[in-house]
N, C-alpha and C. Protein backbone atom coordinates (compact mmCIF):
# COMPACT_ATOMS: atom_id res chain seq x y z
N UNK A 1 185.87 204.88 76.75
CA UNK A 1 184.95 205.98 77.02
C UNK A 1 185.27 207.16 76.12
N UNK A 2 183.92 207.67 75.59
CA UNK A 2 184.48 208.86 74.23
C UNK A 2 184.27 210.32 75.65
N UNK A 3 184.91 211.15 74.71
CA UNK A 3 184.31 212.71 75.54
C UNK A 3 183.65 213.38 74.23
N UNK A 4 182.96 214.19 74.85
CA UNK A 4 181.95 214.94 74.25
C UNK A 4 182.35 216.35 74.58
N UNK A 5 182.61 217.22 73.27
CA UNK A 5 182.95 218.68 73.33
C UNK A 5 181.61 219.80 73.47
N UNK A 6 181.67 220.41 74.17
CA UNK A 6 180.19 221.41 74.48
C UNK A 6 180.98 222.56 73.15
N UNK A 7 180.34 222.74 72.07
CA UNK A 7 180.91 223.34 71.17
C UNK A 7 180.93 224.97 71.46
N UNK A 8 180.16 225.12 71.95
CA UNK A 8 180.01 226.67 72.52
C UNK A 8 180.87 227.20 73.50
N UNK A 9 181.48 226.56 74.60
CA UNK A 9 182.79 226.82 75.10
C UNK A 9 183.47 226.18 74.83
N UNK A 10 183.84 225.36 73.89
CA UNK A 10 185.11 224.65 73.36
C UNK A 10 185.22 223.62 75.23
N UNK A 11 184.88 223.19 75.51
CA UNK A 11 185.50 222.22 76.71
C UNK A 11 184.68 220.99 77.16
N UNK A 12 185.14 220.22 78.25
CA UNK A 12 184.29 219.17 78.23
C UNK A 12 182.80 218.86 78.32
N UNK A 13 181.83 218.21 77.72
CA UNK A 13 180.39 218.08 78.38
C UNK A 13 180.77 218.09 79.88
N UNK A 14 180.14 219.10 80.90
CA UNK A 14 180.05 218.76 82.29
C UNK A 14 179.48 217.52 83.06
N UNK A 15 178.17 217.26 82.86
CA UNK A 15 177.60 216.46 83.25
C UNK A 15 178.74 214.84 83.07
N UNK A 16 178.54 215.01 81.77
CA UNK A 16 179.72 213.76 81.50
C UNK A 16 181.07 213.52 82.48
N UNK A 17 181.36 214.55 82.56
CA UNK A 17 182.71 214.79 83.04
C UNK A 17 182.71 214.34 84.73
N UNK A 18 181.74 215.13 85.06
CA UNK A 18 180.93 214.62 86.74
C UNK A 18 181.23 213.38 86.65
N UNK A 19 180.45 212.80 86.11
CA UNK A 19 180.24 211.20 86.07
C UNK A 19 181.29 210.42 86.21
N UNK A 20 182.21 210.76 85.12
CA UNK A 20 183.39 210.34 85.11
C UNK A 20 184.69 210.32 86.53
N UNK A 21 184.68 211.76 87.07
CA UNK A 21 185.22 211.98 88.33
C UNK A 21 184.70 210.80 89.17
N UNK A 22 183.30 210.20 89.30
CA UNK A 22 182.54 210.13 90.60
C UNK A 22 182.89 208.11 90.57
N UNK A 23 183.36 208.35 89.14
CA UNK A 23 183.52 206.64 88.97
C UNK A 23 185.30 206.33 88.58
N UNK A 24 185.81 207.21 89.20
CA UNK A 24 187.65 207.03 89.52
C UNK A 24 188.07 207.27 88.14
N UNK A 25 187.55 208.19 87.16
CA UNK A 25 188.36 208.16 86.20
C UNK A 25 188.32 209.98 85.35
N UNK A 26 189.18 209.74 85.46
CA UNK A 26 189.48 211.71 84.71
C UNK A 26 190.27 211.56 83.66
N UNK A 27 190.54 213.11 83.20
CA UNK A 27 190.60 213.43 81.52
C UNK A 27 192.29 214.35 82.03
N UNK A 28 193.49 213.70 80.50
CA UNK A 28 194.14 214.36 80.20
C UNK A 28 194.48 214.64 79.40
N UNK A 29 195.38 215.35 78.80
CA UNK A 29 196.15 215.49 77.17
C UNK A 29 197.41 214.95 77.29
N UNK A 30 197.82 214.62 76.12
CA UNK A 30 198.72 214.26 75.69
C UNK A 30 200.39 215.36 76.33
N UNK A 31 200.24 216.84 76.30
CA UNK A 31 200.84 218.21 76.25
C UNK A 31 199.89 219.01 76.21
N UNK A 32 200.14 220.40 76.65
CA UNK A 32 198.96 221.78 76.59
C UNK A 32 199.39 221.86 74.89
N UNK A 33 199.57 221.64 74.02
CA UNK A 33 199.90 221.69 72.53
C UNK A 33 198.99 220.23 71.90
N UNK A 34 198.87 219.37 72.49
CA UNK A 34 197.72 218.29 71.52
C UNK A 34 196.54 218.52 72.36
N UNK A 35 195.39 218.72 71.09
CA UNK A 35 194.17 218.77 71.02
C UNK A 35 193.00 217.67 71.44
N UNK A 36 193.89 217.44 71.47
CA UNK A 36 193.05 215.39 72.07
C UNK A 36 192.90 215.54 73.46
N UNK A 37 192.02 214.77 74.04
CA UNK A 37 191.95 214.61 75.88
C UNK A 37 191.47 212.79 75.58
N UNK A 38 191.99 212.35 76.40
CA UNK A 38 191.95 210.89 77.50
C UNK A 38 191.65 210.78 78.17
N UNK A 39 190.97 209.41 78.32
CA UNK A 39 190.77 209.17 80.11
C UNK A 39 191.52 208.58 80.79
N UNK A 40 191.58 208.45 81.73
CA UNK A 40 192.76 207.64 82.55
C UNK A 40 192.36 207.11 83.66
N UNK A 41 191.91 205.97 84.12
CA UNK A 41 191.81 204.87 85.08
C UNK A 41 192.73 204.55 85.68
N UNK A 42 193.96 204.68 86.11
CA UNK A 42 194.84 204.36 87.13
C UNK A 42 195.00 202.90 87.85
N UNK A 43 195.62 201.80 87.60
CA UNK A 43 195.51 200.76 88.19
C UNK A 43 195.88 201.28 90.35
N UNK A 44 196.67 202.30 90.04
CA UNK A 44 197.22 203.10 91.30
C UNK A 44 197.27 203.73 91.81
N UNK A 45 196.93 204.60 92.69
CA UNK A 45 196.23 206.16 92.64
C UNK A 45 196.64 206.58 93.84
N UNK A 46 197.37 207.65 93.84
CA UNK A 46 197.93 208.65 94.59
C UNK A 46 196.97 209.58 95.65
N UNK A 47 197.05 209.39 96.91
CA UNK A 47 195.88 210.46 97.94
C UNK A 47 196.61 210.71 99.12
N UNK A 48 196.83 212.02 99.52
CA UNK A 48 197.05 212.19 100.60
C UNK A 48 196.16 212.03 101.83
N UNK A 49 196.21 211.38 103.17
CA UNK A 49 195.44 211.28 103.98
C UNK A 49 195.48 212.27 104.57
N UNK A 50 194.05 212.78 105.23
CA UNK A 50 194.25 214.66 105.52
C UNK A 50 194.71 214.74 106.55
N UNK A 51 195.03 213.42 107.82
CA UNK A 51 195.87 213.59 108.78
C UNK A 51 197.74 213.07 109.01
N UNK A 52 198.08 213.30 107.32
CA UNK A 52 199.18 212.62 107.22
C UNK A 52 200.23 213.64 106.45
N UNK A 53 199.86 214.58 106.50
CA UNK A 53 200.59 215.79 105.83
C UNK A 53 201.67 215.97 106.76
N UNK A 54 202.90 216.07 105.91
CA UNK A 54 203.90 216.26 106.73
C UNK A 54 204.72 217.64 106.40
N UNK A 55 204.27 218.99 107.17
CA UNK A 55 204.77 220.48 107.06
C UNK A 55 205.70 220.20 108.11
N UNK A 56 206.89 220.75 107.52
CA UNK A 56 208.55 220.52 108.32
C UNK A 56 208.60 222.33 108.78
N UNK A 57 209.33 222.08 109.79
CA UNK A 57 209.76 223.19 110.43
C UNK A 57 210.31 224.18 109.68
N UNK A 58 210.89 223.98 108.92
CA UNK A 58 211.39 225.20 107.59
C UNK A 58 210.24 225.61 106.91
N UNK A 59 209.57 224.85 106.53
CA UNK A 59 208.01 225.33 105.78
C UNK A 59 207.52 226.46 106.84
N UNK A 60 207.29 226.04 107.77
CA UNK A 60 206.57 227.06 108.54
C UNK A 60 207.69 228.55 109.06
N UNK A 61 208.84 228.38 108.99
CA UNK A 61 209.54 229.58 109.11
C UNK A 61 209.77 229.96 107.73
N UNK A 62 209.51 229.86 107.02
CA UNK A 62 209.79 230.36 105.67
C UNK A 62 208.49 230.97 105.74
N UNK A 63 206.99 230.15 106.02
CA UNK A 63 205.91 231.27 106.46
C UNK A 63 205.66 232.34 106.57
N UNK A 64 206.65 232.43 108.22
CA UNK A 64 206.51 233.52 109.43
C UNK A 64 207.80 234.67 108.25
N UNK A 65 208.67 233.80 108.08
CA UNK A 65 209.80 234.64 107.23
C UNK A 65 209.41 236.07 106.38
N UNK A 66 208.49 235.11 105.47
CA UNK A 66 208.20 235.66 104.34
C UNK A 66 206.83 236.46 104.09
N UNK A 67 206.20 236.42 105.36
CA UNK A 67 204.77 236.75 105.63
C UNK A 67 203.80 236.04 104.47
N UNK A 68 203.46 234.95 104.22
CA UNK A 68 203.35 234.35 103.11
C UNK A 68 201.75 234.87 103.36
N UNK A 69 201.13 234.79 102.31
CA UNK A 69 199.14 235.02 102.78
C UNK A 69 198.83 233.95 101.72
N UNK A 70 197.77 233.09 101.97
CA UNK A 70 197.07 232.32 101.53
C UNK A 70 195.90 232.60 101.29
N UNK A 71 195.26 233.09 99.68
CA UNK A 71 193.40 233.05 99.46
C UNK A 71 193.17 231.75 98.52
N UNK A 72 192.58 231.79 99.27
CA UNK A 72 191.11 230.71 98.29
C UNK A 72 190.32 231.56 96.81
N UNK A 73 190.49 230.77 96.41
CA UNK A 73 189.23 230.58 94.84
C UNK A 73 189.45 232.42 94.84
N UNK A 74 190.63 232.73 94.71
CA UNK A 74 191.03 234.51 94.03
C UNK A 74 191.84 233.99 93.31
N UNK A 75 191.76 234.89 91.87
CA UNK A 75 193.02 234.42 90.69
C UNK A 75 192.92 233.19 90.30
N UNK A 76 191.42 232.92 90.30
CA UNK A 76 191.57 231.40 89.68
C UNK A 76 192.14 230.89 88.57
N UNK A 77 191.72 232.05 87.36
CA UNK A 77 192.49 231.31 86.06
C UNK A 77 193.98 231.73 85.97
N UNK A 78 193.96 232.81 86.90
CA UNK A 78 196.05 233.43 86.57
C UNK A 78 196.93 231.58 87.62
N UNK A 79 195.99 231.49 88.76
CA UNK A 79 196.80 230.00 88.63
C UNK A 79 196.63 229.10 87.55
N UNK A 80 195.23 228.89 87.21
CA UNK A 80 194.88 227.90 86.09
C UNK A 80 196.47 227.79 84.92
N UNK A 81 196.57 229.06 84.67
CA UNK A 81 197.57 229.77 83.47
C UNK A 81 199.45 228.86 83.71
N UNK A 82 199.30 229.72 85.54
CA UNK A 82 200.30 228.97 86.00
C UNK A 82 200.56 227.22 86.19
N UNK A 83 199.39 227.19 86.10
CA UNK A 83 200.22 225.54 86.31
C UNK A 83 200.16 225.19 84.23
N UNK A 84 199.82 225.69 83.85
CA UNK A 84 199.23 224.99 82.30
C UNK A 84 200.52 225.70 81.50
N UNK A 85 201.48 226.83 82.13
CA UNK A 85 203.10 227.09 81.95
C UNK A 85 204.07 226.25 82.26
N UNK A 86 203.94 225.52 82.85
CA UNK A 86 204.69 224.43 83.37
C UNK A 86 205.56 223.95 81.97
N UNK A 87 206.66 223.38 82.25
CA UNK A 87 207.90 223.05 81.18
C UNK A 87 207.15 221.48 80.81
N UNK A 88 206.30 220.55 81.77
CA UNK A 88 205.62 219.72 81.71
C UNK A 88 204.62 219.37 82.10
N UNK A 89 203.13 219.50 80.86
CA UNK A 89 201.86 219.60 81.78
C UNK A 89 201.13 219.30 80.38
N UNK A 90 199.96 218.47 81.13
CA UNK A 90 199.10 218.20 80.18
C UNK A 90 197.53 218.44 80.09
N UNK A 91 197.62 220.20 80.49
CA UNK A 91 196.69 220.91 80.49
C UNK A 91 196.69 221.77 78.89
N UNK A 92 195.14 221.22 77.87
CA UNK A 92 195.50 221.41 76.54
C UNK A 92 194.50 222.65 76.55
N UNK A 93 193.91 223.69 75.73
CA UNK A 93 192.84 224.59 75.53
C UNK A 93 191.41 223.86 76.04
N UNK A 94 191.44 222.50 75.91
CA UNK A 94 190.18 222.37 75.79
C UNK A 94 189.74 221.87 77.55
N UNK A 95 190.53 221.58 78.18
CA UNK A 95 190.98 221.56 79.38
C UNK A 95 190.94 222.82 80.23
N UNK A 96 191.73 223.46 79.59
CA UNK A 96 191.34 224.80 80.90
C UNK A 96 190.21 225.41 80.44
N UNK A 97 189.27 225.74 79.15
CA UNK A 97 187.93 225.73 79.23
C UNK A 97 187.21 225.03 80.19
N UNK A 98 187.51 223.65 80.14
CA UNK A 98 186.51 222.82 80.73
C UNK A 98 186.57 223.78 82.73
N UNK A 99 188.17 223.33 83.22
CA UNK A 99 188.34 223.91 84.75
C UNK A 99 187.75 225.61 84.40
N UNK A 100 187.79 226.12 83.90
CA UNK A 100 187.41 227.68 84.01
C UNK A 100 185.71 227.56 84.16
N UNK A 101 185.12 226.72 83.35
CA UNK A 101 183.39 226.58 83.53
C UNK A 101 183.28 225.80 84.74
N UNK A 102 184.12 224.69 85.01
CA UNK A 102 183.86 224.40 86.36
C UNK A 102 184.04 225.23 87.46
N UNK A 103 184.83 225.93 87.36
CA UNK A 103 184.95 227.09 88.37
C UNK A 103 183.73 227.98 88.71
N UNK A 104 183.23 228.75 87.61
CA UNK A 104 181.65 229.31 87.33
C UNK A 104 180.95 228.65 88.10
N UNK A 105 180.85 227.25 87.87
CA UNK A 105 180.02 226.85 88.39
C UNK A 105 179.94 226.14 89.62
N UNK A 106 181.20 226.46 90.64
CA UNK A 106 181.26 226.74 91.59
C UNK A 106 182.05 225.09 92.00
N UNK A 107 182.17 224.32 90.78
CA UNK A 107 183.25 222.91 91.26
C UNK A 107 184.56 222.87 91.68
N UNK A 108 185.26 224.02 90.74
CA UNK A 108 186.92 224.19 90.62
C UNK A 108 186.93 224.95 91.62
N UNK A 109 188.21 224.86 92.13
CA UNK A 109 188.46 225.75 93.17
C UNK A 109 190.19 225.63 93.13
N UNK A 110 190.72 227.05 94.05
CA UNK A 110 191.75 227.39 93.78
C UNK A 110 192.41 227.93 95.09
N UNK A 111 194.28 227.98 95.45
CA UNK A 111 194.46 228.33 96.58
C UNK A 111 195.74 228.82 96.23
N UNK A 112 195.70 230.12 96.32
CA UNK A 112 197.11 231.08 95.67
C UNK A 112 197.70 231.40 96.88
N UNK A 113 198.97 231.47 96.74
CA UNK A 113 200.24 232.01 97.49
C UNK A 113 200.31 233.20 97.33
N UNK A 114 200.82 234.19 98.15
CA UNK A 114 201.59 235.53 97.95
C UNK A 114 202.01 235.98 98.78
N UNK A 115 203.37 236.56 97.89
CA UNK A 115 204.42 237.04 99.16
C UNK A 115 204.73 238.40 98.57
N UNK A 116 204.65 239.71 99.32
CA UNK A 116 204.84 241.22 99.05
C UNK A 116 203.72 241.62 97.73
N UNK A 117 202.79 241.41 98.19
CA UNK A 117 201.70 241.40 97.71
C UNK A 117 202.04 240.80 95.69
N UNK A 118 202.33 239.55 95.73
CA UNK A 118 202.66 238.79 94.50
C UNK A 118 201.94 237.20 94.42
N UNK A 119 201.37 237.15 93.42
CA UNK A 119 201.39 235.96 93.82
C UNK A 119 202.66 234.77 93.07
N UNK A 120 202.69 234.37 93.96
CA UNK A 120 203.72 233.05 93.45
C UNK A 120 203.85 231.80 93.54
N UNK A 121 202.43 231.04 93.54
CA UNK A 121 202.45 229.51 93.03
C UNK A 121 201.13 229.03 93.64
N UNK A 122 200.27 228.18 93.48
CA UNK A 122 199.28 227.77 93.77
C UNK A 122 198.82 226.80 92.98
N UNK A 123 197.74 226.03 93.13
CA UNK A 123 197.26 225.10 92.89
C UNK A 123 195.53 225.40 92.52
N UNK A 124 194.90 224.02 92.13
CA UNK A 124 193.77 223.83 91.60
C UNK A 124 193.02 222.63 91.74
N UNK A 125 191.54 222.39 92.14
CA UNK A 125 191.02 221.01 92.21
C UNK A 125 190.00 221.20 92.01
N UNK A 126 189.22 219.86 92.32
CA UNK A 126 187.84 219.54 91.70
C UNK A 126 187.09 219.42 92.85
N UNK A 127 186.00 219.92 93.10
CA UNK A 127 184.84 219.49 94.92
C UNK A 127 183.89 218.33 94.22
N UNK A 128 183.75 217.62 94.98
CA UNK A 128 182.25 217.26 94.59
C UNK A 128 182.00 216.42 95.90
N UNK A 129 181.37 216.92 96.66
CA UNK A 129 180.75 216.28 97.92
C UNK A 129 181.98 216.28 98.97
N UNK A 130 182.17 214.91 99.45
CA UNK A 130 183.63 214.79 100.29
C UNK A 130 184.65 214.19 99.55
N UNK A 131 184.73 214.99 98.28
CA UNK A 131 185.84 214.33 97.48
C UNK A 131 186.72 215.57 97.21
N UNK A 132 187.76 215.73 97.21
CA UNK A 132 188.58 216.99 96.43
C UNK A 132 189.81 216.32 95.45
N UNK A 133 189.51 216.28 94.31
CA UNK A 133 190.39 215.74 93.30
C UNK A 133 191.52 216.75 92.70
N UNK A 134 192.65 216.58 93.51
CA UNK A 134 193.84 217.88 93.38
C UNK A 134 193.93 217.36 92.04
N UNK A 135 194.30 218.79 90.77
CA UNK A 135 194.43 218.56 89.80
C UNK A 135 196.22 219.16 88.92
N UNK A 136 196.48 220.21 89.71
CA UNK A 136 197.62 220.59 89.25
C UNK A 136 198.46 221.31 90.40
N UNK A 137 199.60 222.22 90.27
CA UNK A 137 200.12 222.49 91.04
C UNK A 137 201.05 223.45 90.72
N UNK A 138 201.68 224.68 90.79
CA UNK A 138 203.35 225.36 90.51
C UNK A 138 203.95 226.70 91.03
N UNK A 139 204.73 226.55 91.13
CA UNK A 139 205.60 227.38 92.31
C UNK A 139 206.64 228.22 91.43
N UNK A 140 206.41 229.61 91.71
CA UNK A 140 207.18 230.46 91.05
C UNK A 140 208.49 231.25 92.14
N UNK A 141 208.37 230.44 93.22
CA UNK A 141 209.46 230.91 94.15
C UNK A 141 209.19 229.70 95.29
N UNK A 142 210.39 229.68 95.97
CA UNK A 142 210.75 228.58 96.47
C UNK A 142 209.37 228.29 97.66
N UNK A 143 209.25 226.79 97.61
CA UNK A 143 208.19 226.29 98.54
C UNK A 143 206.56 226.88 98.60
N UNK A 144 206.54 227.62 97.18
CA UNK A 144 204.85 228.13 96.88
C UNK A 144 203.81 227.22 97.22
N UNK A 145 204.30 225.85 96.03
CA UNK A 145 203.02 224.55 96.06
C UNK A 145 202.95 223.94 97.46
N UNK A 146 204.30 223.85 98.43
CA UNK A 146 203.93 223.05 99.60
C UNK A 146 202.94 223.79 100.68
N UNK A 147 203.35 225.53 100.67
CA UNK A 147 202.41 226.31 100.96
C UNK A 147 200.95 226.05 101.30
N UNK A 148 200.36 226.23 99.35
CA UNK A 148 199.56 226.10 99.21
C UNK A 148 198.93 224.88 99.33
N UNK A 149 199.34 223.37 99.08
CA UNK A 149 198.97 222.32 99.64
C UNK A 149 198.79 222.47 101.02
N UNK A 150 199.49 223.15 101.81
CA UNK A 150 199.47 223.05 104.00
C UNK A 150 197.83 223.48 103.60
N UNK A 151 197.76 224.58 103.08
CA UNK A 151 196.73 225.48 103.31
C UNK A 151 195.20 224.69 102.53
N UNK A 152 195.72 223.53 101.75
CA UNK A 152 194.36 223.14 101.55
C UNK A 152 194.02 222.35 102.18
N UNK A 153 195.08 221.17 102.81
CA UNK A 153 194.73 220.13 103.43
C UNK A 153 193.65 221.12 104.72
N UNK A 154 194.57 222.17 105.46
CA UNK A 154 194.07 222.36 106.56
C UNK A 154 192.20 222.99 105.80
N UNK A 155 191.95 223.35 105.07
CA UNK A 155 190.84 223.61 105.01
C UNK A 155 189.89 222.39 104.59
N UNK A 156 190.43 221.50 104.18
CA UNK A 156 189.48 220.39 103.60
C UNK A 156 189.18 219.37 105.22
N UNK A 157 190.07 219.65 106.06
CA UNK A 157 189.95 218.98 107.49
C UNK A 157 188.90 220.04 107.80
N UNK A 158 188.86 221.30 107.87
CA UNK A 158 187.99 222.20 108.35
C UNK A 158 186.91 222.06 107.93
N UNK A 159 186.61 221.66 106.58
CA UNK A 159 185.31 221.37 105.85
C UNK A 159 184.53 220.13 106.12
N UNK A 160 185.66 219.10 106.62
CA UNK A 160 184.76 217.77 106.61
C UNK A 160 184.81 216.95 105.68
N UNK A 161 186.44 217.11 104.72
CA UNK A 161 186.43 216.54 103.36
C UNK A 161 186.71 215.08 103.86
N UNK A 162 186.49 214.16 103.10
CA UNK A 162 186.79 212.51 103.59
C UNK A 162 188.48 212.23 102.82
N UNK A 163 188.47 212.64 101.26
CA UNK A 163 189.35 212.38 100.93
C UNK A 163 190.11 213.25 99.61
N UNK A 164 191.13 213.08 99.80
CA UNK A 164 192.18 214.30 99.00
C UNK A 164 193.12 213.05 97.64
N UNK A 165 192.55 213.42 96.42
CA UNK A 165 192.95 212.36 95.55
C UNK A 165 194.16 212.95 94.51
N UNK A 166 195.07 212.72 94.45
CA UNK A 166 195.99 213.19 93.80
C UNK A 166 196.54 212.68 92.50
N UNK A 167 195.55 211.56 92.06
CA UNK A 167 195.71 211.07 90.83
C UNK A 167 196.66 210.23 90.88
N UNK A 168 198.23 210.73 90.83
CA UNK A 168 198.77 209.91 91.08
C UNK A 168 199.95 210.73 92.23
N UNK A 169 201.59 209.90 92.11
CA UNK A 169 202.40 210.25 93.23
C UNK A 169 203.06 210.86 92.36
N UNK A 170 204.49 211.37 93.22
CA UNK A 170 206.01 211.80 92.58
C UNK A 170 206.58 211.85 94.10
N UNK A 171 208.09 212.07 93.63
CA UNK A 171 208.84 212.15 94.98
C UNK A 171 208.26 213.26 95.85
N UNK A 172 208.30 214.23 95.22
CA UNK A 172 207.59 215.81 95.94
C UNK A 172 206.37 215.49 97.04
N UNK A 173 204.95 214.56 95.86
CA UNK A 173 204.16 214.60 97.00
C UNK A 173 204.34 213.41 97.89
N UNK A 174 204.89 212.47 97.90
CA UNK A 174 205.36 211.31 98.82
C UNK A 174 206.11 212.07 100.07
N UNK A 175 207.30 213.17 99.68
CA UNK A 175 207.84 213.60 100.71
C UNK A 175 206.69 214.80 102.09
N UNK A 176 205.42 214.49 101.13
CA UNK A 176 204.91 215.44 101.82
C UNK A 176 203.56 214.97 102.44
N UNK A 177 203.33 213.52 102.25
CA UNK A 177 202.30 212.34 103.18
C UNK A 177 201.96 211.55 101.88
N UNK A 178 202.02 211.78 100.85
CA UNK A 178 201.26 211.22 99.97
C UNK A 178 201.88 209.59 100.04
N UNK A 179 200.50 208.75 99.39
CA UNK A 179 200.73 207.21 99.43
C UNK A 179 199.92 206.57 98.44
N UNK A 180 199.94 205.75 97.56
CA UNK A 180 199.70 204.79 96.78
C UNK A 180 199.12 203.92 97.04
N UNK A 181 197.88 204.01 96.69
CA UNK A 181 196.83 202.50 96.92
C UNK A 181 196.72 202.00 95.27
N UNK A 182 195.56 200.85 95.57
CA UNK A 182 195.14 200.16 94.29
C UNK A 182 193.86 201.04 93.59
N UNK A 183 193.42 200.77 92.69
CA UNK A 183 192.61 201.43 92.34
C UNK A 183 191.17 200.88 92.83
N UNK A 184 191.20 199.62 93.05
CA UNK A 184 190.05 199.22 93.66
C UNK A 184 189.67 199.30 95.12
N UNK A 185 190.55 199.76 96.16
CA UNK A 185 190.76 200.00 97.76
C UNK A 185 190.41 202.10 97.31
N UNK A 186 190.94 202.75 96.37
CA UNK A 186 190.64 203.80 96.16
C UNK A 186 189.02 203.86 95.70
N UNK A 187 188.36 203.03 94.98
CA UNK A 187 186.99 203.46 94.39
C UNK A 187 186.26 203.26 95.64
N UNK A 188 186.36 202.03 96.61
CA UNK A 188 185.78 202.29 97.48
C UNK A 188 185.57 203.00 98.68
N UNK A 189 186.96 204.19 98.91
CA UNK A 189 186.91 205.34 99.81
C UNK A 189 186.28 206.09 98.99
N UNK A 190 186.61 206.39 97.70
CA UNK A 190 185.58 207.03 96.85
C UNK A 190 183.87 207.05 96.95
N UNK A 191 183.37 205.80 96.93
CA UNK A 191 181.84 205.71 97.35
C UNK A 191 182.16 206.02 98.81
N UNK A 192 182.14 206.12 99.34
CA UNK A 192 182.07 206.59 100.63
C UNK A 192 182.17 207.68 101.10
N UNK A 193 182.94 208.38 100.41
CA UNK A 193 183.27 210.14 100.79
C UNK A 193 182.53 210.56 99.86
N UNK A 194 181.76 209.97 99.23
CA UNK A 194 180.90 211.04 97.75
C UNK A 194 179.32 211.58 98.58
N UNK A 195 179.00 210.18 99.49
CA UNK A 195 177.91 210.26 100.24
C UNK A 195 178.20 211.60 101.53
N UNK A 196 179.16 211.96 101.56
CA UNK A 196 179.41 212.94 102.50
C UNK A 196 179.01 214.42 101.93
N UNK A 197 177.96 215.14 102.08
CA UNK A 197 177.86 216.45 101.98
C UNK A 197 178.50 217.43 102.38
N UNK A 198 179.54 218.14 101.93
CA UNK A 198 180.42 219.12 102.45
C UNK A 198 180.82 220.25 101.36
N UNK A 199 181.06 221.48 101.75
CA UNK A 199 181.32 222.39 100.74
C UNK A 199 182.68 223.33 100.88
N UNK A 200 183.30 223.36 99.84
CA UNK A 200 184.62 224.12 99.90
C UNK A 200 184.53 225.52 100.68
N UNK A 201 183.33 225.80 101.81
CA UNK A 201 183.25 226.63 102.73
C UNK A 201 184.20 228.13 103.41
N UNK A 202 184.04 228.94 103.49
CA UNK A 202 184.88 229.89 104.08
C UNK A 202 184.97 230.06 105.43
N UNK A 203 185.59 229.84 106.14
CA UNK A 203 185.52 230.09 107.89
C UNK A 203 186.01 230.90 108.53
């Protein structure tokens, strides 16, 4: 599968890109330093189930501790920035163009941490119907991303999301519900939660 550059914002054709999400397959780089993007099909694919999140008792006193506050879709690109700082990440220019127009246009969405009015780590994903395709993640003080993960799962249960796709695993999100299917047991929760109408909503 080729990608197609929208030359006027330097980032992916959208429409294309849709398509691509809706049929189990997304775009990476090589490093935020190569200019190239890929697709990637996954024989294996990483999703947390939204009733399988596991927030430990320290998470939540580190909470109450730290008065932590959680917003939605504020500071979208200063996270965008943050996770694409990362020591390892393969978010390239033409990539965070692409998430910054998706954002505009109301796909990307975002869920920042802050503690003493700072922010310090959050995350980023993709909506499209009852799908939320987590895309990145990073924590500039201890337990930011698990934070901000509590805080999305609980809103994507609030919304009516079917399923939370994480591309793939690592120890981090395994310790925190995540699980490993096939890619073909994944495309078909995929058709199924796409038919679900739901919106990254405020409550």
């Amino acid at each position: 599968m080729e990608y197609i550059i929208n030359n006027k914002n330097n980032c992916l054709d959208i429409e294309m890109l849709m398509n691509a999400y809706t049929n189990g397959i997304f775009p990476m780089a090589e490093s935020q330093f190569n200019e190239k993007v890929f697709w990637v099909e996954p024989k294996f694919r990483g999703v947390i189930p939204l009733d399988n999140f596991h927030s430990s008792r320290s998470l939540e006193r580190h909470i109450r501790r730290h008065n932590s506050i959680v917003k939605y879709d504020k500071n979208f690109e200063l996270i965008l920035n943050g996770c694409a700082k990362r020591n390892q990440t393969w978010i390239n220019p033409i990539l965070k163009n692409t998430y910054k127009l998706l954002y505009e246009k109301g796909y990307a969405h975002s869920v920042g941490v802050f503690e003493d009015d700072k922010l310090v780590g959050g995350l980023f994903g993709i909506s499209i119907n009852g799908v939320f395709f987590g895309e990145s993640m990073y924590s500039n003080a201890p337990n930011a991303s698990k934070i901000a993960l509590k805080y999305l799962i609980d809103r994507l249960k609030t919304c009516g999301y079917e399923l939370f796709d994480t591309q793939f695993i690592s120890d981090h999100l395994i310790s925190l519900g995540a699980i490993e299917i096939k890619q073909e047991l994944y495309l078909k929760y995929l058709e199924k939660a796409l038919k679900t109408k739901v919106k990254f909503a405020f409550y």
